[in-house]
PDB file of N, CA and C in Angstrom:
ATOM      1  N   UNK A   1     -77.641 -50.164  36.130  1.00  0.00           N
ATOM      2  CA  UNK A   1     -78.640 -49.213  36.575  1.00  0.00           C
ATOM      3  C   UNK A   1     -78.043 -48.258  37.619  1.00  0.00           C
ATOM      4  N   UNK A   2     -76.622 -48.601  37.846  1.00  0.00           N
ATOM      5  CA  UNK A   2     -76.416 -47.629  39.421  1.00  0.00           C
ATOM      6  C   UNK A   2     -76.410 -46.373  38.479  1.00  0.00           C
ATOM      7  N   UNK A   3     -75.432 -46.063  37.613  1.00  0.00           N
ATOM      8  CA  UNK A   3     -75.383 -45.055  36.712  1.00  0.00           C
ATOM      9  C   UNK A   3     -76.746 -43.774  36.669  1.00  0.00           C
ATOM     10  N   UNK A   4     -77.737 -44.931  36.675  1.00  0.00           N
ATOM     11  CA  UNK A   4     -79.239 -43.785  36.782  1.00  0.00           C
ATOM     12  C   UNK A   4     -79.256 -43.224  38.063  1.00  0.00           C
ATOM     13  N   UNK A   5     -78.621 -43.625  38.815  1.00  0.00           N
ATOM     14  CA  UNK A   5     -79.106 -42.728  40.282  1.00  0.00           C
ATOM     15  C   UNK A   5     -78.237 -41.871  40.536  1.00  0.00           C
ATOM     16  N   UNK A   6     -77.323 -41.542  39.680  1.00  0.00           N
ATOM     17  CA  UNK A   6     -76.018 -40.037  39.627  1.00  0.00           C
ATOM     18  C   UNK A   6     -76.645 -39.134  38.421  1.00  0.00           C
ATOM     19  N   UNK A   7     -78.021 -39.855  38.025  1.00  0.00           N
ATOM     20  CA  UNK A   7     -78.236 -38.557  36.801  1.00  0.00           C
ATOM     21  C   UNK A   7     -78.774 -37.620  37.567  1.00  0.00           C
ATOM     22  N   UNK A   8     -79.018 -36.623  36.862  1.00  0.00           N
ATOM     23  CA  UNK A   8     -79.240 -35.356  37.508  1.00  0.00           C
ATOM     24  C   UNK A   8     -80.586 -35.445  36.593  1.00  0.00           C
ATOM     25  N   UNK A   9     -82.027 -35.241  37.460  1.00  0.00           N
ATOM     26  CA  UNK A   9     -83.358 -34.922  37.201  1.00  0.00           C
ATOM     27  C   UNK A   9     -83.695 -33.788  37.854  1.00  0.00           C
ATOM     28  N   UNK A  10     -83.633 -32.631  37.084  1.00  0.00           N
ATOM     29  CA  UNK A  10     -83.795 -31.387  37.520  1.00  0.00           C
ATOM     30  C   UNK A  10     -85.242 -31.301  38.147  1.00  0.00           C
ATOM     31  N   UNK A  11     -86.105 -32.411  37.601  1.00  0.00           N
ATOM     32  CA  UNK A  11     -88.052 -32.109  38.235  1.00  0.00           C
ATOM     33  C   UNK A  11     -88.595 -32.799  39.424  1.00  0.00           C
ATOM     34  N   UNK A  12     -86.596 -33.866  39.573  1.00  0.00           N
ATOM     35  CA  UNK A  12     -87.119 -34.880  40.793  1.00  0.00           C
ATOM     36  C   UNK A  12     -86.232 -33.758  42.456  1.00  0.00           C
ATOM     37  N   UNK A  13     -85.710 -32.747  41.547  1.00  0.00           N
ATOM     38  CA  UNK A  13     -84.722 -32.048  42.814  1.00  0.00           C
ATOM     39  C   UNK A  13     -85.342 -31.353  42.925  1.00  0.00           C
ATOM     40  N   UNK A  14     -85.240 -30.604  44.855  1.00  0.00           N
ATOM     41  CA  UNK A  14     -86.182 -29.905  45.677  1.00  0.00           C
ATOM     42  C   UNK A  14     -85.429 -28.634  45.834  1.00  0.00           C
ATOM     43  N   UNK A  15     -85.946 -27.724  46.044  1.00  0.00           N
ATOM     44  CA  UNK A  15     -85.264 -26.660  47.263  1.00  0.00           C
ATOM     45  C   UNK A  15     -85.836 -26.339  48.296  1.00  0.00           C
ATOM     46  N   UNK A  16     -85.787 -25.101  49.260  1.00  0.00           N
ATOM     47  CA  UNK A  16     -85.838 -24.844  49.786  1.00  0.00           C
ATOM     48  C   UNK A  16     -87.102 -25.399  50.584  1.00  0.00           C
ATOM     49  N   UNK A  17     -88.276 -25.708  50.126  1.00  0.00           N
ATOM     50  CA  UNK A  17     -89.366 -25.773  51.123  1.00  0.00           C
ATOM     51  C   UNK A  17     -89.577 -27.271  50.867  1.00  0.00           C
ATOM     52  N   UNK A  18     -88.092 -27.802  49.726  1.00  0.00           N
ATOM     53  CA  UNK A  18     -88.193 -29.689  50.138  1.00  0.00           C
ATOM     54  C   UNK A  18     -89.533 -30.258  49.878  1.00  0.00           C
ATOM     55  N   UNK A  19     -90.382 -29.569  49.113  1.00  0.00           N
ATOM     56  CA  UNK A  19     -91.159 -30.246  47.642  1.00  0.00           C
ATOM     57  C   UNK A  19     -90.454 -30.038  46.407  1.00  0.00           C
ATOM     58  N   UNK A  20     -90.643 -31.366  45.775  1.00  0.00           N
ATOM     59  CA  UNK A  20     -89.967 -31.540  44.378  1.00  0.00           C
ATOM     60  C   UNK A  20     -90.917 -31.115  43.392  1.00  0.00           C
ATOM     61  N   UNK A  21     -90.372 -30.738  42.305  1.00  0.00           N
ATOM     62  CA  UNK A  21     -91.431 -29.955  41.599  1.00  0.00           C
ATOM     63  C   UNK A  21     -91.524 -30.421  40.455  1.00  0.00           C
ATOM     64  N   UNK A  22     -93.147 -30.374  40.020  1.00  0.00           N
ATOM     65  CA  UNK A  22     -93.819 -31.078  39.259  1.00  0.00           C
ATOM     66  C   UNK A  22     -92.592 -31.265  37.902  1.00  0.00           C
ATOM     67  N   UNK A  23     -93.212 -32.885  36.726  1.00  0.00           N
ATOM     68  CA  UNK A  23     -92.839 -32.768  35.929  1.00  0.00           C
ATOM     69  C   UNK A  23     -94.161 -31.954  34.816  1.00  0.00           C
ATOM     70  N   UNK A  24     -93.986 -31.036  34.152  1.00  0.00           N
ATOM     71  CA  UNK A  24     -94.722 -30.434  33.297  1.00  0.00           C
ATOM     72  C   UNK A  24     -94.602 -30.855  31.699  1.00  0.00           C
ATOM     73  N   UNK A  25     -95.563 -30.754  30.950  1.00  0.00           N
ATOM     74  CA  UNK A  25     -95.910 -30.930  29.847  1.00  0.00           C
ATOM     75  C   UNK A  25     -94.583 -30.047  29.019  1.00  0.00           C
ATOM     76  N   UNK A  26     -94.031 -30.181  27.663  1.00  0.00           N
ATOM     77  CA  UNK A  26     -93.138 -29.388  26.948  1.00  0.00           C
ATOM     78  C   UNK A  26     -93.722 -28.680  27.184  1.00  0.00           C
ATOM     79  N   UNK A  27     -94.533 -28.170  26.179  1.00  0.00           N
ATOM     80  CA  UNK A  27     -94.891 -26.980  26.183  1.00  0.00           C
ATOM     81  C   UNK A  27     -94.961 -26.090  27.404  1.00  0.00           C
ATOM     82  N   UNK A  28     -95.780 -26.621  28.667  1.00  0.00           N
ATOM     83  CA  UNK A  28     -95.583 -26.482  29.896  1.00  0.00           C
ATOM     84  C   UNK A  28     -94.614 -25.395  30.110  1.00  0.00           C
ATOM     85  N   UNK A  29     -93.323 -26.290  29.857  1.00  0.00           N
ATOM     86  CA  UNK A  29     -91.778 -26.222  30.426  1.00  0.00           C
ATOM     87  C   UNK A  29     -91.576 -25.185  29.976  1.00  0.00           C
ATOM     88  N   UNK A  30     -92.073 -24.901  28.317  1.00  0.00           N
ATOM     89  CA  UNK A  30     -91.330 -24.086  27.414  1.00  0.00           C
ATOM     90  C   UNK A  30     -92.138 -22.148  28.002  1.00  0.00           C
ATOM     91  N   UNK A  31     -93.274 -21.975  28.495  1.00  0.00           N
ATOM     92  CA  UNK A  31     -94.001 -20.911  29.225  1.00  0.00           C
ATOM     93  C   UNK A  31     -93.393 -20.676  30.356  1.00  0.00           C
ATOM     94  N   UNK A  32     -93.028 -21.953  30.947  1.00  0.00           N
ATOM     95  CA  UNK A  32     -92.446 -21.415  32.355  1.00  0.00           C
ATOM     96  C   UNK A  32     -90.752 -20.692  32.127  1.00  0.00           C
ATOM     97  N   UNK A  33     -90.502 -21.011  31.544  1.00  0.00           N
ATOM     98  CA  UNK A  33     -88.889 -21.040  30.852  1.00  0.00           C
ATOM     99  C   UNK A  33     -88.778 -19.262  30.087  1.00  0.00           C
ATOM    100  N   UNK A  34     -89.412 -19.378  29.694  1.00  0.00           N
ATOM    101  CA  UNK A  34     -90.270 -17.811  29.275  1.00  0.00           C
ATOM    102  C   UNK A  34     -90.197 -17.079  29.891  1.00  0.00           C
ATOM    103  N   UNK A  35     -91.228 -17.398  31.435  1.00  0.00           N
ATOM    104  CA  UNK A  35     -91.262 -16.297  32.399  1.00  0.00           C
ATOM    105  C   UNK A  35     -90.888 -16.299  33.019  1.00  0.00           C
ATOM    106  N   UNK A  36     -89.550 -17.494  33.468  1.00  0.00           N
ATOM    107  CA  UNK A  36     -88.317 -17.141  34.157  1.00  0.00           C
ATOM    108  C   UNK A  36     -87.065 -16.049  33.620  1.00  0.00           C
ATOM    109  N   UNK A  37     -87.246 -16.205  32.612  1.00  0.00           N
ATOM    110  CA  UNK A  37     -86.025 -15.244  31.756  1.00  0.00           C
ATOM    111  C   UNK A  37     -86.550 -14.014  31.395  1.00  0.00           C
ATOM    112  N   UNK A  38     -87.786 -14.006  31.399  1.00  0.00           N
ATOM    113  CA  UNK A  38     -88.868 -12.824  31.208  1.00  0.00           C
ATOM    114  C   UNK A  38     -88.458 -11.857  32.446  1.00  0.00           C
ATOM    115  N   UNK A  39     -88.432 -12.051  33.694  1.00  0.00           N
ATOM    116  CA  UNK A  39     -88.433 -11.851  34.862  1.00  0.00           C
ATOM    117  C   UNK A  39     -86.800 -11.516  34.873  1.00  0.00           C
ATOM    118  N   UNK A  40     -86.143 -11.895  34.731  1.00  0.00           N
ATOM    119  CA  UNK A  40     -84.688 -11.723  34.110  1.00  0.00           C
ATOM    120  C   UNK A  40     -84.322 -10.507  34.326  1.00  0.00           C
ATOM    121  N   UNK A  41     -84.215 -10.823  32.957  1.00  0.00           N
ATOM    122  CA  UNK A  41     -84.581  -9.762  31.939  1.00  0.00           C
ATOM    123  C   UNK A  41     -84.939  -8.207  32.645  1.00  0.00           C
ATOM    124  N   UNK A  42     -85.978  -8.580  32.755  1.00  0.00           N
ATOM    125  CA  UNK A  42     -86.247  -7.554  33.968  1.00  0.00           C
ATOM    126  C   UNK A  42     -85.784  -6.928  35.149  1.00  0.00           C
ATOM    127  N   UNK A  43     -85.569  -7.544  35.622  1.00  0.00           N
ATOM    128  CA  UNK A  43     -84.412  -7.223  36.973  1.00  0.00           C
ATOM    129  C   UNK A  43     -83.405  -6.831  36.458  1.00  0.00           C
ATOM    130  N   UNK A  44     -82.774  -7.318  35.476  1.00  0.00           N
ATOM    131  CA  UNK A  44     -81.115  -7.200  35.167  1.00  0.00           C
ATOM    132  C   UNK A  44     -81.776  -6.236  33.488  1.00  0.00           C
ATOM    133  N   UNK A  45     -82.196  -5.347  33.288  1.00  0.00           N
ATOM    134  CA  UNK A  45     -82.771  -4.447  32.710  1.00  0.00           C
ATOM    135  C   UNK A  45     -81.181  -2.958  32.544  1.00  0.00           C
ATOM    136  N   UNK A  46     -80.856  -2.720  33.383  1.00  0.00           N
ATOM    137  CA  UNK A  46     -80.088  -1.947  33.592  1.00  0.00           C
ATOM    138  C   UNK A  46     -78.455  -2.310  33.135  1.00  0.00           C
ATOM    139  N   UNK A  47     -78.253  -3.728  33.756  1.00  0.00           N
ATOM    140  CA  UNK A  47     -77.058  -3.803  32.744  1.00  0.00           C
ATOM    141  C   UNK A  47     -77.226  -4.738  31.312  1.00  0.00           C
ATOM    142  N   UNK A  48     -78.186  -5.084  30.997  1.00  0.00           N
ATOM    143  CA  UNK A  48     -78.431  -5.424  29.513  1.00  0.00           C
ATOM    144  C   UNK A  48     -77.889  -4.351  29.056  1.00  0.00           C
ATOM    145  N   UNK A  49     -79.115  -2.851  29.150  1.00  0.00           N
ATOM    146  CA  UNK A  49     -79.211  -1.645  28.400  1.00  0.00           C
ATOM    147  C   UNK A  49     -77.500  -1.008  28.486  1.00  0.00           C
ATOM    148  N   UNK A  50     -76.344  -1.572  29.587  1.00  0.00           N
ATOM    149  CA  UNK A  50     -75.080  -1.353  29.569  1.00  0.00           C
ATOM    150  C   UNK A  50     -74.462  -1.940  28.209  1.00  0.00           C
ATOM    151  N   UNK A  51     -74.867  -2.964  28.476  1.00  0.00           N
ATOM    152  CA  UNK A  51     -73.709  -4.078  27.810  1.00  0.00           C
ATOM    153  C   UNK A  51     -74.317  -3.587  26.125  1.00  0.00           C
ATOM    154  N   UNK A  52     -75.837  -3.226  25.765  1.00  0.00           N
ATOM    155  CA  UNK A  52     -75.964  -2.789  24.768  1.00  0.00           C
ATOM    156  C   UNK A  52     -75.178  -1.872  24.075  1.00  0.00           C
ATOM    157  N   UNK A  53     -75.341  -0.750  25.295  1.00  0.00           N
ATOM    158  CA  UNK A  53     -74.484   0.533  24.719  1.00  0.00           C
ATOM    159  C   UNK A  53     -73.015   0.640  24.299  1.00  0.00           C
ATOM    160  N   UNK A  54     -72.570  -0.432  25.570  1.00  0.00           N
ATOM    161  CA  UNK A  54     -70.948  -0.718  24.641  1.00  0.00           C
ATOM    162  C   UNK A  54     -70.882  -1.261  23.580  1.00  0.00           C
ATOM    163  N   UNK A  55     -71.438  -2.369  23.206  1.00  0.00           N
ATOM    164  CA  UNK A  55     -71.824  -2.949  21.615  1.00  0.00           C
ATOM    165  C   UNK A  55     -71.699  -1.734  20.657  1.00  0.00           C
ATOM    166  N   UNK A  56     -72.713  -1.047  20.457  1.00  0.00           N
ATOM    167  CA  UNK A  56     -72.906  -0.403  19.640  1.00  0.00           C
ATOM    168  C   UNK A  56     -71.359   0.325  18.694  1.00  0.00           C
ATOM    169  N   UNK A  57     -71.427   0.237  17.972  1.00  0.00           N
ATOM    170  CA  UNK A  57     -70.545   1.146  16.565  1.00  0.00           C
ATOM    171  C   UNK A  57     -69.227   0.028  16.853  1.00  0.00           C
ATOM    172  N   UNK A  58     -69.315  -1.510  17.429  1.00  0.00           N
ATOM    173  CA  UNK A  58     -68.388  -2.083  17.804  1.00  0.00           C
ATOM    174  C   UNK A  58     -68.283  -3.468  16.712  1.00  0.00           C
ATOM    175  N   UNK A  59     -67.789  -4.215  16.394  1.00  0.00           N
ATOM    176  CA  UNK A  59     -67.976  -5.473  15.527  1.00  0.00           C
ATOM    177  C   UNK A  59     -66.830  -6.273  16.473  1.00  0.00           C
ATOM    178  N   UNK A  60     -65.545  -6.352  16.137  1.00  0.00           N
ATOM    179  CA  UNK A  60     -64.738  -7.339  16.777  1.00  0.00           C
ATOM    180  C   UNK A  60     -64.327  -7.038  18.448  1.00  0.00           C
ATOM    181  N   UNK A  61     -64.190  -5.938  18.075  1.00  0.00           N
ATOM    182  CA  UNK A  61     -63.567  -5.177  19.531  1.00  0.00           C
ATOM    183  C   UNK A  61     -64.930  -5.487  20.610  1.00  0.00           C
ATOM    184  N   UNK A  62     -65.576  -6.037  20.771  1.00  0.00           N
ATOM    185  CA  UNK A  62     -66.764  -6.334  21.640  1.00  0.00           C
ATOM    186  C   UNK A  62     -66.332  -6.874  22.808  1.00  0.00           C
ATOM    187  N   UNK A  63     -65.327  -8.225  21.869  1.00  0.00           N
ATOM    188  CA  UNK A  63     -65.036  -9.653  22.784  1.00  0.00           C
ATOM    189  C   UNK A  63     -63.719  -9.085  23.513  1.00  0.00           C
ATOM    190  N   UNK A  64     -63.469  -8.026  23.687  1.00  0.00           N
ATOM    191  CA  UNK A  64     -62.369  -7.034  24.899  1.00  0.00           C
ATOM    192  C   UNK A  64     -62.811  -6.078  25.426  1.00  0.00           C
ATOM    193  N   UNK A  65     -63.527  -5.350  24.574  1.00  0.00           N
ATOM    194  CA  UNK A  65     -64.002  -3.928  25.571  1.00  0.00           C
ATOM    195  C   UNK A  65     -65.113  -3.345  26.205  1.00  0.00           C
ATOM    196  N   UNK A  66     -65.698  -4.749  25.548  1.00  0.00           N
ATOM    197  CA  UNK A  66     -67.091  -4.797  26.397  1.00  0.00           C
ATOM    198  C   UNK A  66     -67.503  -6.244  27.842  1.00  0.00           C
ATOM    199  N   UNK A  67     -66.315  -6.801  27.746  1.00  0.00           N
ATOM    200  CA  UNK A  67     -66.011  -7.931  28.208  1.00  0.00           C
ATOM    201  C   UNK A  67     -66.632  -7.638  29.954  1.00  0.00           C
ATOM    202  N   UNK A  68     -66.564  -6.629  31.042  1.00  0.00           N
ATOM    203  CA  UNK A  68     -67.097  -6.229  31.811  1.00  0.00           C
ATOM    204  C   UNK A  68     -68.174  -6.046  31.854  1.00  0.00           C
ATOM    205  N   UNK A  69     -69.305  -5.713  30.871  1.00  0.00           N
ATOM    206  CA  UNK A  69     -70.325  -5.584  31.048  1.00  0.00           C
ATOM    207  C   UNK A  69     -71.071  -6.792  30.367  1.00  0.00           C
ATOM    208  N   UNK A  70     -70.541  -7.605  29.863  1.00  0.00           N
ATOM    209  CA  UNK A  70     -70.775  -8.556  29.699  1.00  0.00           C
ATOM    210  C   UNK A  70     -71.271  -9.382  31.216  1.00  0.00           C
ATOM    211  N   UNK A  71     -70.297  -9.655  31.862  1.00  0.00           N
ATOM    212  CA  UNK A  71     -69.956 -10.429  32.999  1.00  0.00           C
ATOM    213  C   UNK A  71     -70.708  -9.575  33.971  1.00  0.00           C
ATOM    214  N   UNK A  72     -71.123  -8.489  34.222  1.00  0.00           N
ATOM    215  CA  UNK A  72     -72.272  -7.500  34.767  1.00  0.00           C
ATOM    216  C   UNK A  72     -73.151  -8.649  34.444  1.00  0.00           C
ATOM    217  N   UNK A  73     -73.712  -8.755  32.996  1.00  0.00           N
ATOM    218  CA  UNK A  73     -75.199  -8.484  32.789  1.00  0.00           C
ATOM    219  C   UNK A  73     -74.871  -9.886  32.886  1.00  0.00           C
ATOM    220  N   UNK A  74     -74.105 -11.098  32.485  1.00  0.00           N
ATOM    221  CA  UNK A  74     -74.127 -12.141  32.683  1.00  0.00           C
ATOM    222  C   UNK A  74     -74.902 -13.105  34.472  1.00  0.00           C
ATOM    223  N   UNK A  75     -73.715 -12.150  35.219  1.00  0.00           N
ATOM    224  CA  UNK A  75     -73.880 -12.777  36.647  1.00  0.00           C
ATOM    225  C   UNK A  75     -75.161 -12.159  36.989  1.00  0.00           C
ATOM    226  N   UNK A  76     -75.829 -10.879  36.402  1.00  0.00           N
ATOM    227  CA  UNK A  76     -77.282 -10.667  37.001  1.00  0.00           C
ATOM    228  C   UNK A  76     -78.147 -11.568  36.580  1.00  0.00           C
ATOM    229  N   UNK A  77     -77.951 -11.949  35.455  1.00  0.00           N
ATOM    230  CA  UNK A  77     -79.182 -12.948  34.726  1.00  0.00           C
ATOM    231  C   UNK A  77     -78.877 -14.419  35.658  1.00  0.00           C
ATOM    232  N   UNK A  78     -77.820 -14.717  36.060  1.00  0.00           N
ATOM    233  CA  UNK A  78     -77.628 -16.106  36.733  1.00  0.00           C
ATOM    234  C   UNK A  78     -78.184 -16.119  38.172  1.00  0.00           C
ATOM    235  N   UNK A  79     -78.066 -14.994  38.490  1.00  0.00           N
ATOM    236  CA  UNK A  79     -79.092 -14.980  39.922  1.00  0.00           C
ATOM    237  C   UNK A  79     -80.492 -14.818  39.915  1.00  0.00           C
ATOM    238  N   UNK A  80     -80.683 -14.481  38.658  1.00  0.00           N
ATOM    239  CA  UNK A  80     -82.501 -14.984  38.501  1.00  0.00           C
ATOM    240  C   UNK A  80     -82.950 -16.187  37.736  1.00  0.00           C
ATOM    241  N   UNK A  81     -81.866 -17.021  36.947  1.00  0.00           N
ATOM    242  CA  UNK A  81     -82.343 -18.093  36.402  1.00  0.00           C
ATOM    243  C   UNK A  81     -81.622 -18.860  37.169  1.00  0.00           C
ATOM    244  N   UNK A  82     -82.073 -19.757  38.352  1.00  0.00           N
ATOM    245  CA  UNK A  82     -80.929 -20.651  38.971  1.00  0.00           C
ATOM    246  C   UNK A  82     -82.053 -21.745  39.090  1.00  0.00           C
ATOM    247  N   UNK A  83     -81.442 -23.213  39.405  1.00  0.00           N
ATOM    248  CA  UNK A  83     -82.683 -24.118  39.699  1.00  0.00           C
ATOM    249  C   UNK A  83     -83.938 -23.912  40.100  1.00  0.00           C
ATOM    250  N   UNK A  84     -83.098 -23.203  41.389  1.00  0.00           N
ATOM    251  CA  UNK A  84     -84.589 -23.160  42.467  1.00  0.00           C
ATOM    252  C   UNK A  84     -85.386 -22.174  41.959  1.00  0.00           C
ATOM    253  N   UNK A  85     -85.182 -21.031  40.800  1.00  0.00           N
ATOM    254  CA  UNK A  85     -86.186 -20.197  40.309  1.00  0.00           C
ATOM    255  C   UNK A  85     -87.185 -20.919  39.436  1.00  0.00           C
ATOM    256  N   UNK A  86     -86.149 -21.533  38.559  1.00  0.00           N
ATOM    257  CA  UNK A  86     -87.393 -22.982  37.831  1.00  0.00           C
ATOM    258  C   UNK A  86     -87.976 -23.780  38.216  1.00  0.00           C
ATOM    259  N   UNK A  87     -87.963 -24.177  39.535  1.00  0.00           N
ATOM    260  CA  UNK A  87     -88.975 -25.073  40.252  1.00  0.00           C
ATOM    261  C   UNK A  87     -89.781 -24.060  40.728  1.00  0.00           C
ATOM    262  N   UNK A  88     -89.289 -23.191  41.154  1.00  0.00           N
ATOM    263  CA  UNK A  88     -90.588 -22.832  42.374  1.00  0.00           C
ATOM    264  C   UNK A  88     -91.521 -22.091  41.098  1.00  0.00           C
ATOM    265  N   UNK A  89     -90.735 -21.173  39.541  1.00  0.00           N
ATOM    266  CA  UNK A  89     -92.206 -21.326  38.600  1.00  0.00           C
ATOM    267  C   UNK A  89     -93.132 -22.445  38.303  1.00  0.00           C
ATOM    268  N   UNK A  90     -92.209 -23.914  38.074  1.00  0.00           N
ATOM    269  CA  UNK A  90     -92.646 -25.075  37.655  1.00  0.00           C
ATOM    270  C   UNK A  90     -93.695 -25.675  38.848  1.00  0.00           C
ATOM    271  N   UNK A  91     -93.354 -24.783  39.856  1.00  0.00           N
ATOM    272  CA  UNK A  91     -94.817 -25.391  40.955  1.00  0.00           C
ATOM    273  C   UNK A  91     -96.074 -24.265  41.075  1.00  0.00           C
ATOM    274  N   UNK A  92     -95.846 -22.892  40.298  1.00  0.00           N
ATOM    275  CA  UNK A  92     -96.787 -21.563  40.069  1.00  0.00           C
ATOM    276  C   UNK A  92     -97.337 -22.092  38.984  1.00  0.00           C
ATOM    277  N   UNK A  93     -96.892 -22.413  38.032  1.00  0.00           N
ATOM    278  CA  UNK A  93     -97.219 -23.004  36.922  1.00  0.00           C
ATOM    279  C   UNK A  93     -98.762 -24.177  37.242  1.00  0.00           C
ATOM    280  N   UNK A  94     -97.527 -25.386  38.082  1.00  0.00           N
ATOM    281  CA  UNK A  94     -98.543 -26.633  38.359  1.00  0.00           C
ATOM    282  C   UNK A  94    -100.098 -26.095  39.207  1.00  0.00           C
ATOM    283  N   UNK A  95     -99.476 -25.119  39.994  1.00  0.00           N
ATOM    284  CA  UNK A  95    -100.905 -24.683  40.706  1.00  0.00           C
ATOM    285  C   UNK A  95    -101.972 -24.491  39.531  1.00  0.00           C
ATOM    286  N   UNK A  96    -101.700 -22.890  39.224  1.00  0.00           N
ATOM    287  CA  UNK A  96    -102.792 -22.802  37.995  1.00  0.00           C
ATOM    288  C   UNK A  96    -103.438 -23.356  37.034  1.00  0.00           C
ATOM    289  N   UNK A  97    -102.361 -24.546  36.747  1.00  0.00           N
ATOM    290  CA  UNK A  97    -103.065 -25.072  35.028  1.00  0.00           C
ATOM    291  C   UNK A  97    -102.403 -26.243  35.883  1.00  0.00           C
ATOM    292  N   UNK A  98    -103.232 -27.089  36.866  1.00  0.00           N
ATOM    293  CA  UNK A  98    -103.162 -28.669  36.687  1.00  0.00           C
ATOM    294  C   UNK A  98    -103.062 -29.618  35.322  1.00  0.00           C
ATOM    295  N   UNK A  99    -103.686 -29.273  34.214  1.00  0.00           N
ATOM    296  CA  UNK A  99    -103.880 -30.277  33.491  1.00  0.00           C
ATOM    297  C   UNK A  99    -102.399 -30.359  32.659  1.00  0.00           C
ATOM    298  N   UNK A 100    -101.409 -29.281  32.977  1.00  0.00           N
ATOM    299  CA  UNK A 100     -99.764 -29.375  32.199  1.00  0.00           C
ATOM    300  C   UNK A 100     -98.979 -30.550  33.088  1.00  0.00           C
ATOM    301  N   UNK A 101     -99.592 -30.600  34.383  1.00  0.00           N
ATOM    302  CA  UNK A 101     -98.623 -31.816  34.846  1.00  0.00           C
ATOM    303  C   UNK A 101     -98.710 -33.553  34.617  1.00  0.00           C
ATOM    304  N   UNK A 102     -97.185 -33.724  34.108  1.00  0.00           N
ATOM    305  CA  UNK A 102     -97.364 -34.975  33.568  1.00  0.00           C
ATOM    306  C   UNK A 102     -97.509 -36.272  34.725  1.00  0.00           C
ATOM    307  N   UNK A 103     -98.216 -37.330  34.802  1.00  0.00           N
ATOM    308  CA  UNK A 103     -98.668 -38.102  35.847  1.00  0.00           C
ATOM    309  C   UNK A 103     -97.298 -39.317  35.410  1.00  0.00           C
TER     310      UNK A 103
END
């Protein structure tokens, strides 16, 4: 059993204000998961629409010459999907619709 206490439970870990955040229903998970990347997405709007434009009229040559805007739009999306963005939805979530959290 020691083995279980090095797993990593992403719903039993806290951040910043050191409440752990709810476990939610799949489906739950799968809305909040949504409007974390939804939110994304959004923010990092500007170098998506980059990394698009180099794509374009491109097939192999992508995975070299678009490789920068890749890593743009990559590292923007990682600063809006990080743990602590999924808990603190997974506790916006638990507020509104109590009945998604699993007991």
């Amino acid at each position: 059993i020691q083995w279980l206490s090095r797993c990593r439970r992403p719903w039993k870990m806290a951040d910043a204000t050191n409440e752990a955040a709810p476990r939610l229903t799949k489906g739950a998970e799968t809305l909040v998961r949504r409007k974390v990347e939804r939110a994304a997405r959004a923010q990092c709007d500007e170098q998506i629409k980059a990394f698009i434009e180099c794509t374009k009229g491109r097939l192999i040559s992508v995975a070299w010459a678009c490789q920068a805007a890749k890593r743009q739009m990559n590292d923007c999306v990682k600063q809006y999907t990080t743990p602590e963005s999924f808990d603190a939805a997974r506790r916006e979530h638990a507020r509104e619709v109590p009945a998604s959290v699993l007991r």
